[in-house]
N, C-alpha and C. Protein backbone atom coordinates (compact mmCIF):
# COMPACT_ATOMS: atom_id res chain seq x y z
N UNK A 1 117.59 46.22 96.51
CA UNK A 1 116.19 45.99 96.83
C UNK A 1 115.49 47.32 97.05
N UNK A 2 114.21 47.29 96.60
CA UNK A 2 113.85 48.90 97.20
C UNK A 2 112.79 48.38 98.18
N UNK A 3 111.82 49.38 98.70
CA UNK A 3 111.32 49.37 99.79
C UNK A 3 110.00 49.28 99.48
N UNK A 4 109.05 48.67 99.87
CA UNK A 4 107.72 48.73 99.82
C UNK A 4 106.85 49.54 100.92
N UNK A 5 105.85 50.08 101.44
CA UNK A 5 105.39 50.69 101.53
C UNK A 5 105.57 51.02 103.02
N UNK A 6 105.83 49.86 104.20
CA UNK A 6 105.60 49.89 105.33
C UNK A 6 107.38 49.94 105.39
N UNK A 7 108.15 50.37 104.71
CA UNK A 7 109.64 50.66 104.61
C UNK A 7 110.36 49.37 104.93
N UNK A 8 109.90 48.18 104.62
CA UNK A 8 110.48 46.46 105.38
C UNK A 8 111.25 46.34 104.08
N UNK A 9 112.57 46.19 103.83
CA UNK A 9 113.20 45.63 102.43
C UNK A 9 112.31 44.16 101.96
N UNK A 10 112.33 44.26 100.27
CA UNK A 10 111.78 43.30 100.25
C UNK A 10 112.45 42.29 99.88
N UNK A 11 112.19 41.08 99.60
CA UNK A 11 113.32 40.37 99.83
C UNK A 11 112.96 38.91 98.80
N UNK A 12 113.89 38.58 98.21
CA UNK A 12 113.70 37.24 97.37
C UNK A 12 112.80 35.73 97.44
N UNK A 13 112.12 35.01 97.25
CA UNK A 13 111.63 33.93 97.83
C UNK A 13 113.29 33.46 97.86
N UNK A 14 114.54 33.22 97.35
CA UNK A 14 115.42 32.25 98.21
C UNK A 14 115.90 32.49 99.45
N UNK A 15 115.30 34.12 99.63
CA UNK A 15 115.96 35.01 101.19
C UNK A 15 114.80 34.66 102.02
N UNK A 16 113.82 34.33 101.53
CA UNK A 16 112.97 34.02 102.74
C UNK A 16 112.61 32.48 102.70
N UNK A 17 113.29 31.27 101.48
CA UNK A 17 113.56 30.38 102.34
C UNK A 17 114.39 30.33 103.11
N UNK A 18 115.30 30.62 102.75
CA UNK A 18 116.44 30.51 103.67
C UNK A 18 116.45 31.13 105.04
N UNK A 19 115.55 32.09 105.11
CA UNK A 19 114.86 32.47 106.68
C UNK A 19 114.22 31.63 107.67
N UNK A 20 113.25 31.11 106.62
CA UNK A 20 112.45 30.40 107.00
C UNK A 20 112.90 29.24 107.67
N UNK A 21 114.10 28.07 106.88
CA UNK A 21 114.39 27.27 107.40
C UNK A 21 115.62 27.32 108.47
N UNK A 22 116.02 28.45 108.35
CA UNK A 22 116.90 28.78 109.68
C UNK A 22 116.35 29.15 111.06
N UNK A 23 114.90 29.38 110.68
CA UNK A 23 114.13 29.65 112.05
C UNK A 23 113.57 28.10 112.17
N UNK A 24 113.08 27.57 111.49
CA UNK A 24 112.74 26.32 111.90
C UNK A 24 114.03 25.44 112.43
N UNK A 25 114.97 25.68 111.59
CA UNK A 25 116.08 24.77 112.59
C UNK A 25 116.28 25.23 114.32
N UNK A 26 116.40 26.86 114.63
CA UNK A 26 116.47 26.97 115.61
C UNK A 26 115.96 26.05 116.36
N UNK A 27 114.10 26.56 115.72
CA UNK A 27 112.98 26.09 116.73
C UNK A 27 113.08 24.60 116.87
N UNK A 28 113.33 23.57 116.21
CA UNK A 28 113.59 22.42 116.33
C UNK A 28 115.07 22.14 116.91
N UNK A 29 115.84 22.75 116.48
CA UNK A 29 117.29 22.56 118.02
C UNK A 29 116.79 22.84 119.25
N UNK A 30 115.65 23.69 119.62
CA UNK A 30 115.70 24.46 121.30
C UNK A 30 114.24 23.50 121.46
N UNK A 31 113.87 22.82 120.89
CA UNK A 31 112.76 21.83 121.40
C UNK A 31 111.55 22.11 121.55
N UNK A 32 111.85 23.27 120.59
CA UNK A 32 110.03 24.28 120.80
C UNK A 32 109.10 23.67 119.83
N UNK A 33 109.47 23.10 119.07
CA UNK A 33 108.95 22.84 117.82
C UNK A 33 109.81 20.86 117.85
N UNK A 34 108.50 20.06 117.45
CA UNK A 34 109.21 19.05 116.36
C UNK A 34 109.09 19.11 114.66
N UNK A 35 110.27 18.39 114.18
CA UNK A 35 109.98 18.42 112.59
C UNK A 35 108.64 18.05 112.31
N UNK A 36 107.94 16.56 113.08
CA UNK A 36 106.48 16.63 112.85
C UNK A 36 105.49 17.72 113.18
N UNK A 37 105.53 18.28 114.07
CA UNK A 37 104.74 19.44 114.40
C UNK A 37 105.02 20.45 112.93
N UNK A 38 106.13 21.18 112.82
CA UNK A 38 106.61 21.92 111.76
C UNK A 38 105.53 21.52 109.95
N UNK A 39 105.75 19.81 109.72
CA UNK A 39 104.77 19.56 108.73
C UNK A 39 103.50 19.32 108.69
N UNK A 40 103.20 19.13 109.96
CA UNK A 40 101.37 19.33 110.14
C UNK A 40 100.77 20.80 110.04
N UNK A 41 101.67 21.78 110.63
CA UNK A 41 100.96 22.67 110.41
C UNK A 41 101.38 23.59 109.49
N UNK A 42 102.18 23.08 108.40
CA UNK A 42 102.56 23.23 106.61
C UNK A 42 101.09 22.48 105.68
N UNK A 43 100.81 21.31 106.16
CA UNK A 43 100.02 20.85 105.79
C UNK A 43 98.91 21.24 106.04
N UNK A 44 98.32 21.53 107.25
CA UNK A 44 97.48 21.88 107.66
C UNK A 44 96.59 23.90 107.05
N UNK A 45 98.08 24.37 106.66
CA UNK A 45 97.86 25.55 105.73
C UNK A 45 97.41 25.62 104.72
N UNK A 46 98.33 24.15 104.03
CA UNK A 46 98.02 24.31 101.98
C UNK A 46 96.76 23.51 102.15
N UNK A 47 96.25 22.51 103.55
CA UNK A 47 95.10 22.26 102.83
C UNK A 47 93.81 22.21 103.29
N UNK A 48 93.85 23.40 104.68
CA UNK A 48 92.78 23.61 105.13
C UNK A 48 92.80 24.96 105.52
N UNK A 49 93.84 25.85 105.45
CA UNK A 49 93.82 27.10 105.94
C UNK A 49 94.17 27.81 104.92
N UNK A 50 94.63 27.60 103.43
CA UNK A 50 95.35 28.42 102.97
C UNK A 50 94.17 28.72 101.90
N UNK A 51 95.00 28.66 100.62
CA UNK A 51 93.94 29.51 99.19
C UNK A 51 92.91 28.79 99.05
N UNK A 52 92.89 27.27 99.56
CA UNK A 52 91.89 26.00 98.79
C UNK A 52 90.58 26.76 99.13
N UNK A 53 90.26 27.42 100.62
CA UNK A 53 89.42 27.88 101.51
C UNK A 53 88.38 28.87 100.36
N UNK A 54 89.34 29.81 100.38
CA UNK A 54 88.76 30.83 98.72
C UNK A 54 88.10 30.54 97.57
N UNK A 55 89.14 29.21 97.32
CA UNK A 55 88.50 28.74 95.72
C UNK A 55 87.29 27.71 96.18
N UNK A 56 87.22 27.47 97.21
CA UNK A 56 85.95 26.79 97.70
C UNK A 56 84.77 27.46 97.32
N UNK A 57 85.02 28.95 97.86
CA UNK A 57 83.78 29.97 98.44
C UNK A 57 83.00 30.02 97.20
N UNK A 58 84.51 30.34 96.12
CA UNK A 58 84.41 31.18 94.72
C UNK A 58 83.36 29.77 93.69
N UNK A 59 83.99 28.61 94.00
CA UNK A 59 83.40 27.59 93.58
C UNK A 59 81.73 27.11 93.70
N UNK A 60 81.56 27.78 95.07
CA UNK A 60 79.72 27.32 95.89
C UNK A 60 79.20 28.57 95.26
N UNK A 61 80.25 30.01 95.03
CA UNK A 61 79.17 30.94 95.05
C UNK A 61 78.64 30.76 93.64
N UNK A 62 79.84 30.28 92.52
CA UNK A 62 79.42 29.97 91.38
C UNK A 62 77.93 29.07 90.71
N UNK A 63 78.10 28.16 91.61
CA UNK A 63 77.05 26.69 91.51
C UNK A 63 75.50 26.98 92.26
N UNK A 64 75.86 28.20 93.45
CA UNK A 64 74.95 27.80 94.06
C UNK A 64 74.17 29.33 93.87
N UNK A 65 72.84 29.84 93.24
CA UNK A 65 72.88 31.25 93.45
C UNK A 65 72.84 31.87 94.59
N UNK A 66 72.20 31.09 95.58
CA UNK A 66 71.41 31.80 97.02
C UNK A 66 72.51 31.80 98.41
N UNK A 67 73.69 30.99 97.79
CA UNK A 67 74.92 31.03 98.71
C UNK A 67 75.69 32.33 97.63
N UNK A 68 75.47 32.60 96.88
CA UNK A 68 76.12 33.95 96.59
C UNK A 68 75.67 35.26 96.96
N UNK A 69 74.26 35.02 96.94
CA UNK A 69 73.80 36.46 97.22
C UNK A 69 73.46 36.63 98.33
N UNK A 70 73.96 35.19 99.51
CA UNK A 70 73.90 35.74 101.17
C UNK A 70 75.45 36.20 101.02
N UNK A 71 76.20 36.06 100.28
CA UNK A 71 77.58 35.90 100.22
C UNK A 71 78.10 37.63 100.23
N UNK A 72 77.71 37.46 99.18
CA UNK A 72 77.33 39.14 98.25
C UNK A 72 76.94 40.22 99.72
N UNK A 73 75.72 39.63 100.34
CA UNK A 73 74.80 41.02 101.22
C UNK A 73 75.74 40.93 102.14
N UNK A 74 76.61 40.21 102.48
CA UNK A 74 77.32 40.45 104.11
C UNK A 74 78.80 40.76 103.93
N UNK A 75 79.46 41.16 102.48
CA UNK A 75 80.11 41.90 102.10
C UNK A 75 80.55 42.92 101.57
N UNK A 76 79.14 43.64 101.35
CA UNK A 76 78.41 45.35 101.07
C UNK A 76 78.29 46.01 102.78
């Protein structure tokens, strides 16, 4: 593996599922976490917090001109 910039190895998507769901097992063995809790806020990422949010913006700024160019001035 080589190193990316902040020197963190980088690492495979199967190395970081497999991270991933070994920390969620913890957290759901030690009672910090339930499996429901764990998929609400999976769900709650892909479909209110995650990319959809973006292609929303990209979508209104397209359709709408005057939501682009307040869009536009408060990102200059």
């Amino acid at each position: 593996m080589t190193a990316n910039p902040t020197d963190t190895p980088l690492r495979t998507q199967e190395e970081i599922a497999a991270r991933v769901k070994a920390l969620e097992s913890v957290l759901i063995e030690k009672g910090v976490v339930t499996t429901k809790a764990v998929d609400r806020l999976v769900e709650v990422y892909e479909n209110e917090v995650g990319p959809q949010l973006g292609a929303k913006v990209v979508a209104k700024a397209w359709t709408d001109p005057e939501f682009k160019e307040r869009l536009l001035s408060t990102t200059a």
